[in-house]
PDB file of N, CA and C in Angstrom:
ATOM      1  N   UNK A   1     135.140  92.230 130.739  1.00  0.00           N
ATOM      2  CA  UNK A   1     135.984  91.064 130.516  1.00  0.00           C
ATOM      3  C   UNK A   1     135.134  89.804 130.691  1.00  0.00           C
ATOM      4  N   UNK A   2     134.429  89.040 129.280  1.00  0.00           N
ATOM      5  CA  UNK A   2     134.242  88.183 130.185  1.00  0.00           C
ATOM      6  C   UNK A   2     134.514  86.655 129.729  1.00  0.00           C
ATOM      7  N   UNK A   3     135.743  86.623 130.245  1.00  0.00           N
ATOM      8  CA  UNK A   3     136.569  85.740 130.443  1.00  0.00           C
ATOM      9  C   UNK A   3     135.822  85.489 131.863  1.00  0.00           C
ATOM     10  N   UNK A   4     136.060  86.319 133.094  1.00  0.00           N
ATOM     11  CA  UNK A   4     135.870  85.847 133.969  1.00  0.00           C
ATOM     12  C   UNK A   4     134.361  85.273 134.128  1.00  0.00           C
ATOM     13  N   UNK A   5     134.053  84.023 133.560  1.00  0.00           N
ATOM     14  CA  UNK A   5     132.551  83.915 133.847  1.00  0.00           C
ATOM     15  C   UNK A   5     131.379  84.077 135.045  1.00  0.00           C
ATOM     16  N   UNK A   6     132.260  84.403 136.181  1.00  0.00           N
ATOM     17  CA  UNK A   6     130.930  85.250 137.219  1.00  0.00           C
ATOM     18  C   UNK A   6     130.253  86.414 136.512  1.00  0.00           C
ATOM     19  N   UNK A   7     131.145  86.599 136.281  1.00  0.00           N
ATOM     20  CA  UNK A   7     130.456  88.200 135.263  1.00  0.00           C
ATOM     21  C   UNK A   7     129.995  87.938 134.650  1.00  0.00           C
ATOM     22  N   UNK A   8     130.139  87.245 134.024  1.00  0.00           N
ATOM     23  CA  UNK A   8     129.427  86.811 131.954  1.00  0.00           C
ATOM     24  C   UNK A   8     127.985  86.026 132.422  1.00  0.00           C
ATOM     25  N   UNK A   9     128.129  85.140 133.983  1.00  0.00           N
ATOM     26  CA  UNK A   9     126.882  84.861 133.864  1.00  0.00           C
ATOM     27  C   UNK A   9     126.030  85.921 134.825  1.00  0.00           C
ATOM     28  N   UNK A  10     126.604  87.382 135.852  1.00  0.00           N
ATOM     29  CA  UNK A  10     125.649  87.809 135.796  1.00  0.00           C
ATOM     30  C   UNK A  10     125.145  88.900 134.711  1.00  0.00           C
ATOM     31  N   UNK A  11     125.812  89.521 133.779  1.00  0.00           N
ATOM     32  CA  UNK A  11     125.305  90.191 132.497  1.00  0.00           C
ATOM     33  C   UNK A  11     124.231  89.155 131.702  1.00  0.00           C
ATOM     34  N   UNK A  12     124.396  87.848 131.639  1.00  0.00           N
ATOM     35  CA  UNK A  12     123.384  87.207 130.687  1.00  0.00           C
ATOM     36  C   UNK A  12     122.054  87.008 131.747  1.00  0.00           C
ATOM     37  N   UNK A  13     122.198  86.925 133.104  1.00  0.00           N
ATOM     38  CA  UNK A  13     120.849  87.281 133.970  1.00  0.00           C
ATOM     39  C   UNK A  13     120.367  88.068 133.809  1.00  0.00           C
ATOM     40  N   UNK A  14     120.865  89.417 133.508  1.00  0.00           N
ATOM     41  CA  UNK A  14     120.652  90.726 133.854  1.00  0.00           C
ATOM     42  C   UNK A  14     119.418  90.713 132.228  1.00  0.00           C
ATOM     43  N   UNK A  15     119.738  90.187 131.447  1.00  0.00           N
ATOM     44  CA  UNK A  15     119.651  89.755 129.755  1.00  0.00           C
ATOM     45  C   UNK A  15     117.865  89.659 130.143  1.00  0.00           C
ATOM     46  N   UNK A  16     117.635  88.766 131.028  1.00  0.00           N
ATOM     47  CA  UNK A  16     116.503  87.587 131.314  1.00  0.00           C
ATOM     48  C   UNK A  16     115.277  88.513 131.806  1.00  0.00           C
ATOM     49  N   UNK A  17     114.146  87.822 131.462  1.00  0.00           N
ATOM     50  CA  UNK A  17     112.667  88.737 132.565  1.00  0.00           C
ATOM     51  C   UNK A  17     112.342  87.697 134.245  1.00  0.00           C
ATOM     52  N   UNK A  18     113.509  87.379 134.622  1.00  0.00           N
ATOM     53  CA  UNK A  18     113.164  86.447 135.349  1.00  0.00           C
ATOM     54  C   UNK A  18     113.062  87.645 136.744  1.00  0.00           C
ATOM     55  N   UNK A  19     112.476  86.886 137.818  1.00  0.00           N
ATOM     56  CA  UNK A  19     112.252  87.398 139.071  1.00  0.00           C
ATOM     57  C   UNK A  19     113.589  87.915 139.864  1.00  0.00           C
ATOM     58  N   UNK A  20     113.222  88.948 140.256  1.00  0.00           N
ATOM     59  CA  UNK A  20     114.232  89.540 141.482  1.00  0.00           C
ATOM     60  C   UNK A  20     114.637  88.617 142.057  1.00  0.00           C
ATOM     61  N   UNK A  21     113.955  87.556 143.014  1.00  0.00           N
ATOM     62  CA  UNK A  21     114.079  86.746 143.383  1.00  0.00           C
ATOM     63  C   UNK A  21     115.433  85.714 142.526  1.00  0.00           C
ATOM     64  N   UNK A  22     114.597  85.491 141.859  1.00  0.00           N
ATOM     65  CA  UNK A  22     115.624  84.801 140.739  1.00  0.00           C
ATOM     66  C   UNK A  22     116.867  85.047 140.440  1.00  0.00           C
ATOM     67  N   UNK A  23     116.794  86.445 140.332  1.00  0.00           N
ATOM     68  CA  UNK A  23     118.390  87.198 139.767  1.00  0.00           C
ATOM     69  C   UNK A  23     119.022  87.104 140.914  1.00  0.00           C
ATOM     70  N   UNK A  24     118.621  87.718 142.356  1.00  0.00           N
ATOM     71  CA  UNK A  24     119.053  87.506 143.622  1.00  0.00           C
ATOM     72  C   UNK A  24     120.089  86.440 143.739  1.00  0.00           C
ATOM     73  N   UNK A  25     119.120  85.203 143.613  1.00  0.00           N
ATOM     74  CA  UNK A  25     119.796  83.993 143.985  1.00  0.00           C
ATOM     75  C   UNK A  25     120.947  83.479 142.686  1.00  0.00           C
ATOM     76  N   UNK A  26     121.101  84.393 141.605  1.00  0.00           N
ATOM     77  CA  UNK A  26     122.260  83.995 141.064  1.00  0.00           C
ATOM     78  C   UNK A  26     123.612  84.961 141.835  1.00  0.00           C
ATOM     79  N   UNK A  27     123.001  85.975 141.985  1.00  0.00           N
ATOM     80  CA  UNK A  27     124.062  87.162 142.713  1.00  0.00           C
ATOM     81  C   UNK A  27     124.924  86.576 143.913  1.00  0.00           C
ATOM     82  N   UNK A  28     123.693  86.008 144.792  1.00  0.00           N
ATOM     83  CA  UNK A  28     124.310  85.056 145.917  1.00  0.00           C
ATOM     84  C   UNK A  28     125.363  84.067 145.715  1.00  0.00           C
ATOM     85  N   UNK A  29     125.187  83.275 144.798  1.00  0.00           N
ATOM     86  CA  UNK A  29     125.620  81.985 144.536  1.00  0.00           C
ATOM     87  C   UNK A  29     127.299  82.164 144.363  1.00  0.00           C
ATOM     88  N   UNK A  30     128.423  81.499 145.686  1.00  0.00           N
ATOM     89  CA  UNK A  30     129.490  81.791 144.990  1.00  0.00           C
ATOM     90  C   UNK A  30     129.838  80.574 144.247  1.00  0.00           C
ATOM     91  N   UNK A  31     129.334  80.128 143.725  1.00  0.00           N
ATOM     92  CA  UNK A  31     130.417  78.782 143.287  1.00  0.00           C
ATOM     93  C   UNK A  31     130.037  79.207 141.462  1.00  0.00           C
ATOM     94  N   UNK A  32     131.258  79.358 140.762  1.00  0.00           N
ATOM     95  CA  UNK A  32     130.297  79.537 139.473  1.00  0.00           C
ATOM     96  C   UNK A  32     129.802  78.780 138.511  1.00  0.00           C
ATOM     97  N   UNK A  33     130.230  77.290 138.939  1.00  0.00           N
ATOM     98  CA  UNK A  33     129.186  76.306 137.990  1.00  0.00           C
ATOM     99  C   UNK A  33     128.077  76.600 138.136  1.00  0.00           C
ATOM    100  N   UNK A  34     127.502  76.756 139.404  1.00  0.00           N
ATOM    101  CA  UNK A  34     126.424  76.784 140.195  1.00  0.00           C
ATOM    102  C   UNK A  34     126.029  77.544 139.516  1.00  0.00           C
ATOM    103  N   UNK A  35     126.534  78.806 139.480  1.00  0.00           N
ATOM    104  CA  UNK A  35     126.103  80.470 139.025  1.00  0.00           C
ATOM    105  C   UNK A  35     125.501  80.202 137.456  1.00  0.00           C
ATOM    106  N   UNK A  36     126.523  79.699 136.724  1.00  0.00           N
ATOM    107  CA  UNK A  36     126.353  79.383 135.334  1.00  0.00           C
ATOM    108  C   UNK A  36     124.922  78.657 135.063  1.00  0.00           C
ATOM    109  N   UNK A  37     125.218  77.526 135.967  1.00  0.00           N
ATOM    110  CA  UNK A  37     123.863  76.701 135.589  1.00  0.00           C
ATOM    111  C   UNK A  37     122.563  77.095 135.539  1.00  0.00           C
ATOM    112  N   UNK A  38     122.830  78.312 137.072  1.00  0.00           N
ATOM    113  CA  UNK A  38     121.335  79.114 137.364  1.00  0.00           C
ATOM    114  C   UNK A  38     120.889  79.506 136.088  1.00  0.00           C
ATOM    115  N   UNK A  39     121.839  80.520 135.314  1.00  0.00           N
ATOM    116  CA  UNK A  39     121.296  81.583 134.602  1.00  0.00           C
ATOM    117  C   UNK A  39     121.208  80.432 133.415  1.00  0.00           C
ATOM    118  N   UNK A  40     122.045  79.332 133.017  1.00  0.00           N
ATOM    119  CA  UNK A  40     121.375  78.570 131.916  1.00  0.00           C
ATOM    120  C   UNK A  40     120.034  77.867 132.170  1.00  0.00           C
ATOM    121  N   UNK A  41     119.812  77.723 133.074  1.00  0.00           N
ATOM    122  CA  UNK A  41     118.494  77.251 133.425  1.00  0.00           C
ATOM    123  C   UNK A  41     117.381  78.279 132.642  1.00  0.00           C
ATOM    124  N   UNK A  42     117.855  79.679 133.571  1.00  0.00           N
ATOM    125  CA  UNK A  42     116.765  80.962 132.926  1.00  0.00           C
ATOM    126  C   UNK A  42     116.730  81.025 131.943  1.00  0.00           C
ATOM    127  N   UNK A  43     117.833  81.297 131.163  1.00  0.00           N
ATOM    128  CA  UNK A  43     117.895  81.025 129.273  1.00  0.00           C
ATOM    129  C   UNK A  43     117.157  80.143 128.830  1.00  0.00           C
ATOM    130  N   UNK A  44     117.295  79.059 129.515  1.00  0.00           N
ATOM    131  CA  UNK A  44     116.184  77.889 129.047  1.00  0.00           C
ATOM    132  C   UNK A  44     114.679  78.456 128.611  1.00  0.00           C
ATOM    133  N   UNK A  45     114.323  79.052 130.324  1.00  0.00           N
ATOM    134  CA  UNK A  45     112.596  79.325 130.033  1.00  0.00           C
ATOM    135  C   UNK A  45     112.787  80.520 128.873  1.00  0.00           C
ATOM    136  N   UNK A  46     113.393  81.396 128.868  1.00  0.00           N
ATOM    137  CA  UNK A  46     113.694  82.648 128.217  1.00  0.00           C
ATOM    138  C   UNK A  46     113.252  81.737 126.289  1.00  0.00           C
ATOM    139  N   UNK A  47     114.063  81.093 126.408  1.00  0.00           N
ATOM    140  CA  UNK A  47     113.870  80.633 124.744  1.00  0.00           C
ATOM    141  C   UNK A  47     112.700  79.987 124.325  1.00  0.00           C
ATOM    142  N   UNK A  48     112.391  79.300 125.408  1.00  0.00           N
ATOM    143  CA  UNK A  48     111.173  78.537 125.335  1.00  0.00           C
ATOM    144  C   UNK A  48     109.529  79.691 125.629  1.00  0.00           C
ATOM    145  N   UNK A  49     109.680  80.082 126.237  1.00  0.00           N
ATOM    146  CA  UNK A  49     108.951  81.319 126.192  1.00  0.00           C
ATOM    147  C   UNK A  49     108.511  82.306 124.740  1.00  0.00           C
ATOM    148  N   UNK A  50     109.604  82.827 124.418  1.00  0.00           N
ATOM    149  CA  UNK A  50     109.679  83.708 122.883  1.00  0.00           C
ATOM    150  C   UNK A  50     109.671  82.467 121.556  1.00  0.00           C
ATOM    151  N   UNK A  51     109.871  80.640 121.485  1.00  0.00           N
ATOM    152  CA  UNK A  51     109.616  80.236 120.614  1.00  0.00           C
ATOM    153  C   UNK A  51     108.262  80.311 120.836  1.00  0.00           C
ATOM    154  N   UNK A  52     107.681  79.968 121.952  1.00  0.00           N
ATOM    155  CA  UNK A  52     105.956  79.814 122.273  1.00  0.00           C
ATOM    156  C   UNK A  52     105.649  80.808 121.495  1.00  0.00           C
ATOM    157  N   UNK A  53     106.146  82.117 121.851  1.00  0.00           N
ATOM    158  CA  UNK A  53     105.239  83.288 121.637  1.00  0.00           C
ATOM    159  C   UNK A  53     105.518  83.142 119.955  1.00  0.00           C
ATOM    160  N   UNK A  54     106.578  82.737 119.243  1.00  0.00           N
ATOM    161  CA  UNK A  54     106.935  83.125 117.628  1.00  0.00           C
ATOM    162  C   UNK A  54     105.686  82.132 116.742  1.00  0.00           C
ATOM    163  N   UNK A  55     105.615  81.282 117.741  1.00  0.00           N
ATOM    164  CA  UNK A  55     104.540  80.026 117.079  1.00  0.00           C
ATOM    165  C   UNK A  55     103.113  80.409 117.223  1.00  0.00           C
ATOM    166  N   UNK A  56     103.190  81.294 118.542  1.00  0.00           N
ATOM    167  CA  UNK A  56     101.313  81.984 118.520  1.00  0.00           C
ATOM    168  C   UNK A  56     101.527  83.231 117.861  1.00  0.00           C
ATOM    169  N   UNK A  57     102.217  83.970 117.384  1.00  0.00           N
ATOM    170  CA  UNK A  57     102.560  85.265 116.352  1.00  0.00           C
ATOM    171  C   UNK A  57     102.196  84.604 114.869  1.00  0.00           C
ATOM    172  N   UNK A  58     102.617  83.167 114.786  1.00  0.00           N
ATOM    173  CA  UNK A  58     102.666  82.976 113.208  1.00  0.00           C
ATOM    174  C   UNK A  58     101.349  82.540 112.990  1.00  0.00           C
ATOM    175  N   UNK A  59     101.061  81.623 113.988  1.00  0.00           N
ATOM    176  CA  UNK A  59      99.574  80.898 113.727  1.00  0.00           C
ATOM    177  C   UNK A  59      98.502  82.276 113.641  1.00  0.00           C
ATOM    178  N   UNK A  60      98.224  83.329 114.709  1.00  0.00           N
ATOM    179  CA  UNK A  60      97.610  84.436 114.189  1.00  0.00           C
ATOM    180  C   UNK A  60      97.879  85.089 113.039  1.00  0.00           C
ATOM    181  N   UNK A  61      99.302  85.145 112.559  1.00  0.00           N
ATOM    182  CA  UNK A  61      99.390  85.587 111.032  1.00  0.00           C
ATOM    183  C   UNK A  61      98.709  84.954 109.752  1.00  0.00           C
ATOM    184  N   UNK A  62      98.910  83.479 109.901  1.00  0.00           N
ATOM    185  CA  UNK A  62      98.384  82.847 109.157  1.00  0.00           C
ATOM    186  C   UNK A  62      96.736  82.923 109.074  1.00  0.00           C
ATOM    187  N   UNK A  63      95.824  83.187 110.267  1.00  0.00           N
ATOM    188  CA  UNK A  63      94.855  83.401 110.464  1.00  0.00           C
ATOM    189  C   UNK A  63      94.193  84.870 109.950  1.00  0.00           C
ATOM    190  N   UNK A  64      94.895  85.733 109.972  1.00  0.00           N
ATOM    191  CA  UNK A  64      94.592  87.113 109.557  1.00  0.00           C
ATOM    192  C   UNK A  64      94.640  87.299 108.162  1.00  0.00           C
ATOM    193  N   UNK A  65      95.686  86.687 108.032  1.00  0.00           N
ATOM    194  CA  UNK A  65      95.978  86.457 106.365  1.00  0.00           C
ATOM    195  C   UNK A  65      94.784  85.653 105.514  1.00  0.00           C
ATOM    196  N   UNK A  66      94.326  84.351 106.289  1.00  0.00           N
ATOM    197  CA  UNK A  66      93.153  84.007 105.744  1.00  0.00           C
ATOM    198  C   UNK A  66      92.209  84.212 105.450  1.00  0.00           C
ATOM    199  N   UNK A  67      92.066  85.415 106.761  1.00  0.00           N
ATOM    200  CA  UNK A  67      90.433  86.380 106.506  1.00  0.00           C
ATOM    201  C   UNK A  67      90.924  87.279 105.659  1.00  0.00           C
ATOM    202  N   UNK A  68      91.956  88.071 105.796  1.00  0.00           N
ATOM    203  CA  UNK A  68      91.910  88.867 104.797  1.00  0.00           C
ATOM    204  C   UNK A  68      91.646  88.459 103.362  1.00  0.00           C
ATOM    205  N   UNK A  69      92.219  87.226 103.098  1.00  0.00           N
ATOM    206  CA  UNK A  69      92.022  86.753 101.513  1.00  0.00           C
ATOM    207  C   UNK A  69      90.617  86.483 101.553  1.00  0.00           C
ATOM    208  N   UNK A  70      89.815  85.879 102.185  1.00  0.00           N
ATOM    209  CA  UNK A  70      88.920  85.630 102.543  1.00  0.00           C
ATOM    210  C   UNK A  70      87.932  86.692 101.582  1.00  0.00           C
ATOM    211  N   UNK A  71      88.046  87.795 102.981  1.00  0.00           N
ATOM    212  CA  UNK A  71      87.562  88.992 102.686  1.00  0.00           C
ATOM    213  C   UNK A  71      87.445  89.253 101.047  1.00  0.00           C
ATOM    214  N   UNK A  72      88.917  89.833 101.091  1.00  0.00           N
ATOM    215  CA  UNK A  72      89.306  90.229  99.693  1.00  0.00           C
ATOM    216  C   UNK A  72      88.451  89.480  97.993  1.00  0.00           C
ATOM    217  N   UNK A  73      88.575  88.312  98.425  1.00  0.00           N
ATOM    218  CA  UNK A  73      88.237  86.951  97.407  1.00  0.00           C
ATOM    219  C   UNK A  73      86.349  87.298  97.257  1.00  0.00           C
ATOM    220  N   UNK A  74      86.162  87.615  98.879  1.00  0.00           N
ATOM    221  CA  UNK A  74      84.310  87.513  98.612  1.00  0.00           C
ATOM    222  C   UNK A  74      83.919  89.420  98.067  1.00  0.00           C
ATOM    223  N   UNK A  75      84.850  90.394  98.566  1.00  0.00           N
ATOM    224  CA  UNK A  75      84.391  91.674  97.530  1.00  0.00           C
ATOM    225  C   UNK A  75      84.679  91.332  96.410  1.00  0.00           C
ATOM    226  N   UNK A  76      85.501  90.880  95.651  1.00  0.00           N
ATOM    227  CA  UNK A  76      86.241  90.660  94.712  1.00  0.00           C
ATOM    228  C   UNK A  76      84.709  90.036  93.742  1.00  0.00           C
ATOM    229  N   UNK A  77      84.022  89.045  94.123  1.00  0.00           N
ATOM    230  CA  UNK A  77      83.143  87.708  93.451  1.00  0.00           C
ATOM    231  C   UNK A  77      82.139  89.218  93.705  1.00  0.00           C
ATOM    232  N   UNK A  78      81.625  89.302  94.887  1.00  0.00           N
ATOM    233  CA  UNK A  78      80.600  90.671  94.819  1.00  0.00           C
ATOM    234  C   UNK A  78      80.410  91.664  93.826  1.00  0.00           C
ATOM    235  N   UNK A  79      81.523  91.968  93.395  1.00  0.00           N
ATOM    236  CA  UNK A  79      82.203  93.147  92.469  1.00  0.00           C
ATOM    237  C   UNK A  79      81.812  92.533  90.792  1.00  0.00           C
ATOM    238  N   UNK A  80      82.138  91.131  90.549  1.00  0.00           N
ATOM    239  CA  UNK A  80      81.758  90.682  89.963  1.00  0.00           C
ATOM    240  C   UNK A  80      80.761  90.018  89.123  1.00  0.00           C
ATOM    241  N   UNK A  81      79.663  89.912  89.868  1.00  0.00           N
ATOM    242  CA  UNK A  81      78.237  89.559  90.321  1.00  0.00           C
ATOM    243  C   UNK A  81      77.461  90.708  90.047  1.00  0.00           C
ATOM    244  N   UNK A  82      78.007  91.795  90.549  1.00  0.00           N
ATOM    245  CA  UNK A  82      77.239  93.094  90.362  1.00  0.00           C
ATOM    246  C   UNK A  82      77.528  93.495  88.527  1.00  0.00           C
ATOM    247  N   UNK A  83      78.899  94.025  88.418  1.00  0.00           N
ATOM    248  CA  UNK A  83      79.122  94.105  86.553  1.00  0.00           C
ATOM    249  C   UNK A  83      78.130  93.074  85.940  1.00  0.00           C
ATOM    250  N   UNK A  84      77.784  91.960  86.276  1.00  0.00           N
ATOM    251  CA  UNK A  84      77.006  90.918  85.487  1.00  0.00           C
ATOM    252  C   UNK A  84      75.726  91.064  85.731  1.00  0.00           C
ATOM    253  N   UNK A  85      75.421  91.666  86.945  1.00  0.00           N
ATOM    254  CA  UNK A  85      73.768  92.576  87.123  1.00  0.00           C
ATOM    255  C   UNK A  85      73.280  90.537  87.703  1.00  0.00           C
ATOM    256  N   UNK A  86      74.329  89.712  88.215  1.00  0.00           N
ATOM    257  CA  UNK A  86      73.911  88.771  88.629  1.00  0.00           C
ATOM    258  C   UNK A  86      73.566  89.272  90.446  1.00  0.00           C
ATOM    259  N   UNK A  87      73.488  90.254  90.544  1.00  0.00           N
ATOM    260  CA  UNK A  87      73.598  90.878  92.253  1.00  0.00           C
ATOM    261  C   UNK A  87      73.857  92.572  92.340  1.00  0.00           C
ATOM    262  N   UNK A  88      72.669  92.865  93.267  1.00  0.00           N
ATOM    263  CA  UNK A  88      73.084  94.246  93.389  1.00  0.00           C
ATOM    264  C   UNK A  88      73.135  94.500  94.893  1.00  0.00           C
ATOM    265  N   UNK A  89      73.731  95.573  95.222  1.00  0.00           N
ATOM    266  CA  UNK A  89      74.119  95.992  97.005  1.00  0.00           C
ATOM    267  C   UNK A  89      72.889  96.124  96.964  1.00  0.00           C
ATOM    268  N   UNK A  90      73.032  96.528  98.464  1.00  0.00           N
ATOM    269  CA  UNK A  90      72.115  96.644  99.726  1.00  0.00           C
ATOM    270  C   UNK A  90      71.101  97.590  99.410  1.00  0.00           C
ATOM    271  N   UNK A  91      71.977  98.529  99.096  1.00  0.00           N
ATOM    272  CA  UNK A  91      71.236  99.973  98.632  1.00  0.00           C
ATOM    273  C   UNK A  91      70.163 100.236  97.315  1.00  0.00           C
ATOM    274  N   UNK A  92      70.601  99.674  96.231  1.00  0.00           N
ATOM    275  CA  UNK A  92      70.461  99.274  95.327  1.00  0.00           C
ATOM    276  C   UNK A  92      69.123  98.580  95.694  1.00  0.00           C
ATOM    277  N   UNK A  93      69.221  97.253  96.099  1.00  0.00           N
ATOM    278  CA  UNK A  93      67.908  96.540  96.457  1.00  0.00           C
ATOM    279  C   UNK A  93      66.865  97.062  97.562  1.00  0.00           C
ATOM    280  N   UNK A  94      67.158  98.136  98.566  1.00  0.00           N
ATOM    281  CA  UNK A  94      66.571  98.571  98.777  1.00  0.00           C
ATOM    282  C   UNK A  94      65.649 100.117  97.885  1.00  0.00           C
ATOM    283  N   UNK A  95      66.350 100.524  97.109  1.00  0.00           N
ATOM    284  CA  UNK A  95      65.556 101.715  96.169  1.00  0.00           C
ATOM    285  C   UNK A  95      64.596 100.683  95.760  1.00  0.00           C
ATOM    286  N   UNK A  96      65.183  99.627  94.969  1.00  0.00           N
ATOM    287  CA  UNK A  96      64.195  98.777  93.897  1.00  0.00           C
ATOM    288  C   UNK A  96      62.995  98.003  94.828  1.00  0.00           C
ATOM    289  N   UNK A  97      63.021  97.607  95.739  1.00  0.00           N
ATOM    290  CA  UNK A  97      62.145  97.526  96.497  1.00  0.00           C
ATOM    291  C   UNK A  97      61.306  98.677  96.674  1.00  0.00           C
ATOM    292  N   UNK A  98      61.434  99.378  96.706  1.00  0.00           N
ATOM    293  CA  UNK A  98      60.789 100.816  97.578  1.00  0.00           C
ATOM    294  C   UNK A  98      60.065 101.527  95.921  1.00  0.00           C
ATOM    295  N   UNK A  99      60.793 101.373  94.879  1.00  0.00           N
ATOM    296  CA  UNK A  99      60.334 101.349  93.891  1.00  0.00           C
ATOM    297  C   UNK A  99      58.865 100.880  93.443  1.00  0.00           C
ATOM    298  N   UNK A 100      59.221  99.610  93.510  1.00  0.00           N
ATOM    299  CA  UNK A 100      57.838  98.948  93.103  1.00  0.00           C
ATOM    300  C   UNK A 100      56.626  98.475  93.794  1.00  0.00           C
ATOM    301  N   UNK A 101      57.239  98.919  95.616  1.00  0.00           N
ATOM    302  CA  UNK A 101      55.955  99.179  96.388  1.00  0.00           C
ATOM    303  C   UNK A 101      55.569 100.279  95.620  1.00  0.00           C
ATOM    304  N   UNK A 102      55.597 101.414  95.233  1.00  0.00           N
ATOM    305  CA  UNK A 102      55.180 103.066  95.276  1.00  0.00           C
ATOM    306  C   UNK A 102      54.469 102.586  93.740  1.00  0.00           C
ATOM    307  N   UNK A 103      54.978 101.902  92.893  1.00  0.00           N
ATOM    308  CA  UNK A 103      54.330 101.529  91.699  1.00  0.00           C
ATOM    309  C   UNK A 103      53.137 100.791  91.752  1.00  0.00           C
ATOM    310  N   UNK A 104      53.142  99.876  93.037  1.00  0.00           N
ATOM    311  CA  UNK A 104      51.917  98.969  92.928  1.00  0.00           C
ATOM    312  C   UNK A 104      50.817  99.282  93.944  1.00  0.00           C
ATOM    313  N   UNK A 105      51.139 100.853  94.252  1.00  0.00           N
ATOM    314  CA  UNK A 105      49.915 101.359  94.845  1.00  0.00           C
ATOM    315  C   UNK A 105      49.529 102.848  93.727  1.00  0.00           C
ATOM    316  N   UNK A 106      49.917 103.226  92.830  1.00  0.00           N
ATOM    317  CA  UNK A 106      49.412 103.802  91.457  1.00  0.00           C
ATOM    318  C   UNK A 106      49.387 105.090  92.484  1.00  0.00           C
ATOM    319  N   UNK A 107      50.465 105.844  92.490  1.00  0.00           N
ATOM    320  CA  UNK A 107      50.992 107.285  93.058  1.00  0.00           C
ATOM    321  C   UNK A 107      50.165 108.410  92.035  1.00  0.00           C
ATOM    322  N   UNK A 108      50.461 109.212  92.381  1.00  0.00           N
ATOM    323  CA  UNK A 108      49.798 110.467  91.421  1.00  0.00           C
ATOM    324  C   UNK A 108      51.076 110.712  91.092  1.00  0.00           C
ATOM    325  N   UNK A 109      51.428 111.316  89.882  1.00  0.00           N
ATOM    326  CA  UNK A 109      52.415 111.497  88.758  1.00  0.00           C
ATOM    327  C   UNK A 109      53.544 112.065  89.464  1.00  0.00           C
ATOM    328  N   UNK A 110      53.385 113.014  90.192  1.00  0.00           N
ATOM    329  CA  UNK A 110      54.006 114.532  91.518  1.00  0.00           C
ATOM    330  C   UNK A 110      55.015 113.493  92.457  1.00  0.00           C
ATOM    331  N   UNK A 111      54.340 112.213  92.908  1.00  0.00           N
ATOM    332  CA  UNK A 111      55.043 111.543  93.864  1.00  0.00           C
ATOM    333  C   UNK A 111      56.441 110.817  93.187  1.00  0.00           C
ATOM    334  N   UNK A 112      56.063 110.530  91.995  1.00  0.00           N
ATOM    335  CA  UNK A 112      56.882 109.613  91.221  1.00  0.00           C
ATOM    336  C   UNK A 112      58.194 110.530  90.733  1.00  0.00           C
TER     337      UNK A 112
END
C-alpha cells in the first residue's frame, strides 16, 4: 500500500546503493517528511551518479566509434594503395627486399 508514505519511502531506499548507515537513519526517522526528504535526498545522488556515468558511457562510445572508423577508413585506403601497386604489406616488402639483396650478390642458379 503505498499510500502510506513511510513505506513508499522505505521501498524507494531500499531502491538506492546508499550506505547501511544511510538506510539505517531513514528506518530510524519517525517523522515522515523527515523520512521522505532523507530518501529524496538519496535519489538525488542516485540520479546524479547514473547521469555521470550515461555521459562517461557516451563520450567512450563516441571515442571507440572514432577509432574504429578510424581504423576501418586507414585498412580501407591500405587496401586501396595496394590494388594500385601504390603500396605493398609488410611481407611483401620484406620478400622484395630479400630478393634483390640475393640478386646483387650473383647466387649460383640452385639458390635462386
Amino acid at each position: 500500500d503505498f499510500h502510506n508514505f513511510s513505506i513508499l519511502a522505505d521501498v524507494a531506499a531500499a531502491f538506492t546503493t546508499s550506505s547501511g548507515d544511510q538506510l539505517q537513519s531513514v528506518l530510524e526517522e519517525r517523522n515522515v517528511g523527515e523520512r521522505l526528504a532523507k530518501v529524496l535526498s538519496m535519489l538525488k545522488v542516485e540520479l546524479d551518479q547514473s547521469l555521470m556515468q550515461n555521459r562517461i558511457e557516451q563520450q567512450l562510445q563516441e571515442k571507440i566509434s572514432k577509432n574504429q572508423r578510424k581504423y576501418f577508413l586507414t585498412e580501407q585506403l591500405k587496401a586501396i594503395k595496394k590494388e594500385l601497386g601504390l603500396e605493398t604489406d609488410e611481407k611483401e616488402a620484406l620478400l622484395t627486399r630479400y630478393r634483390e639483396r640475393l640478386q646483387s650478390i650473383h647466387p649460383h642458379e640452385a639458390a635462386m
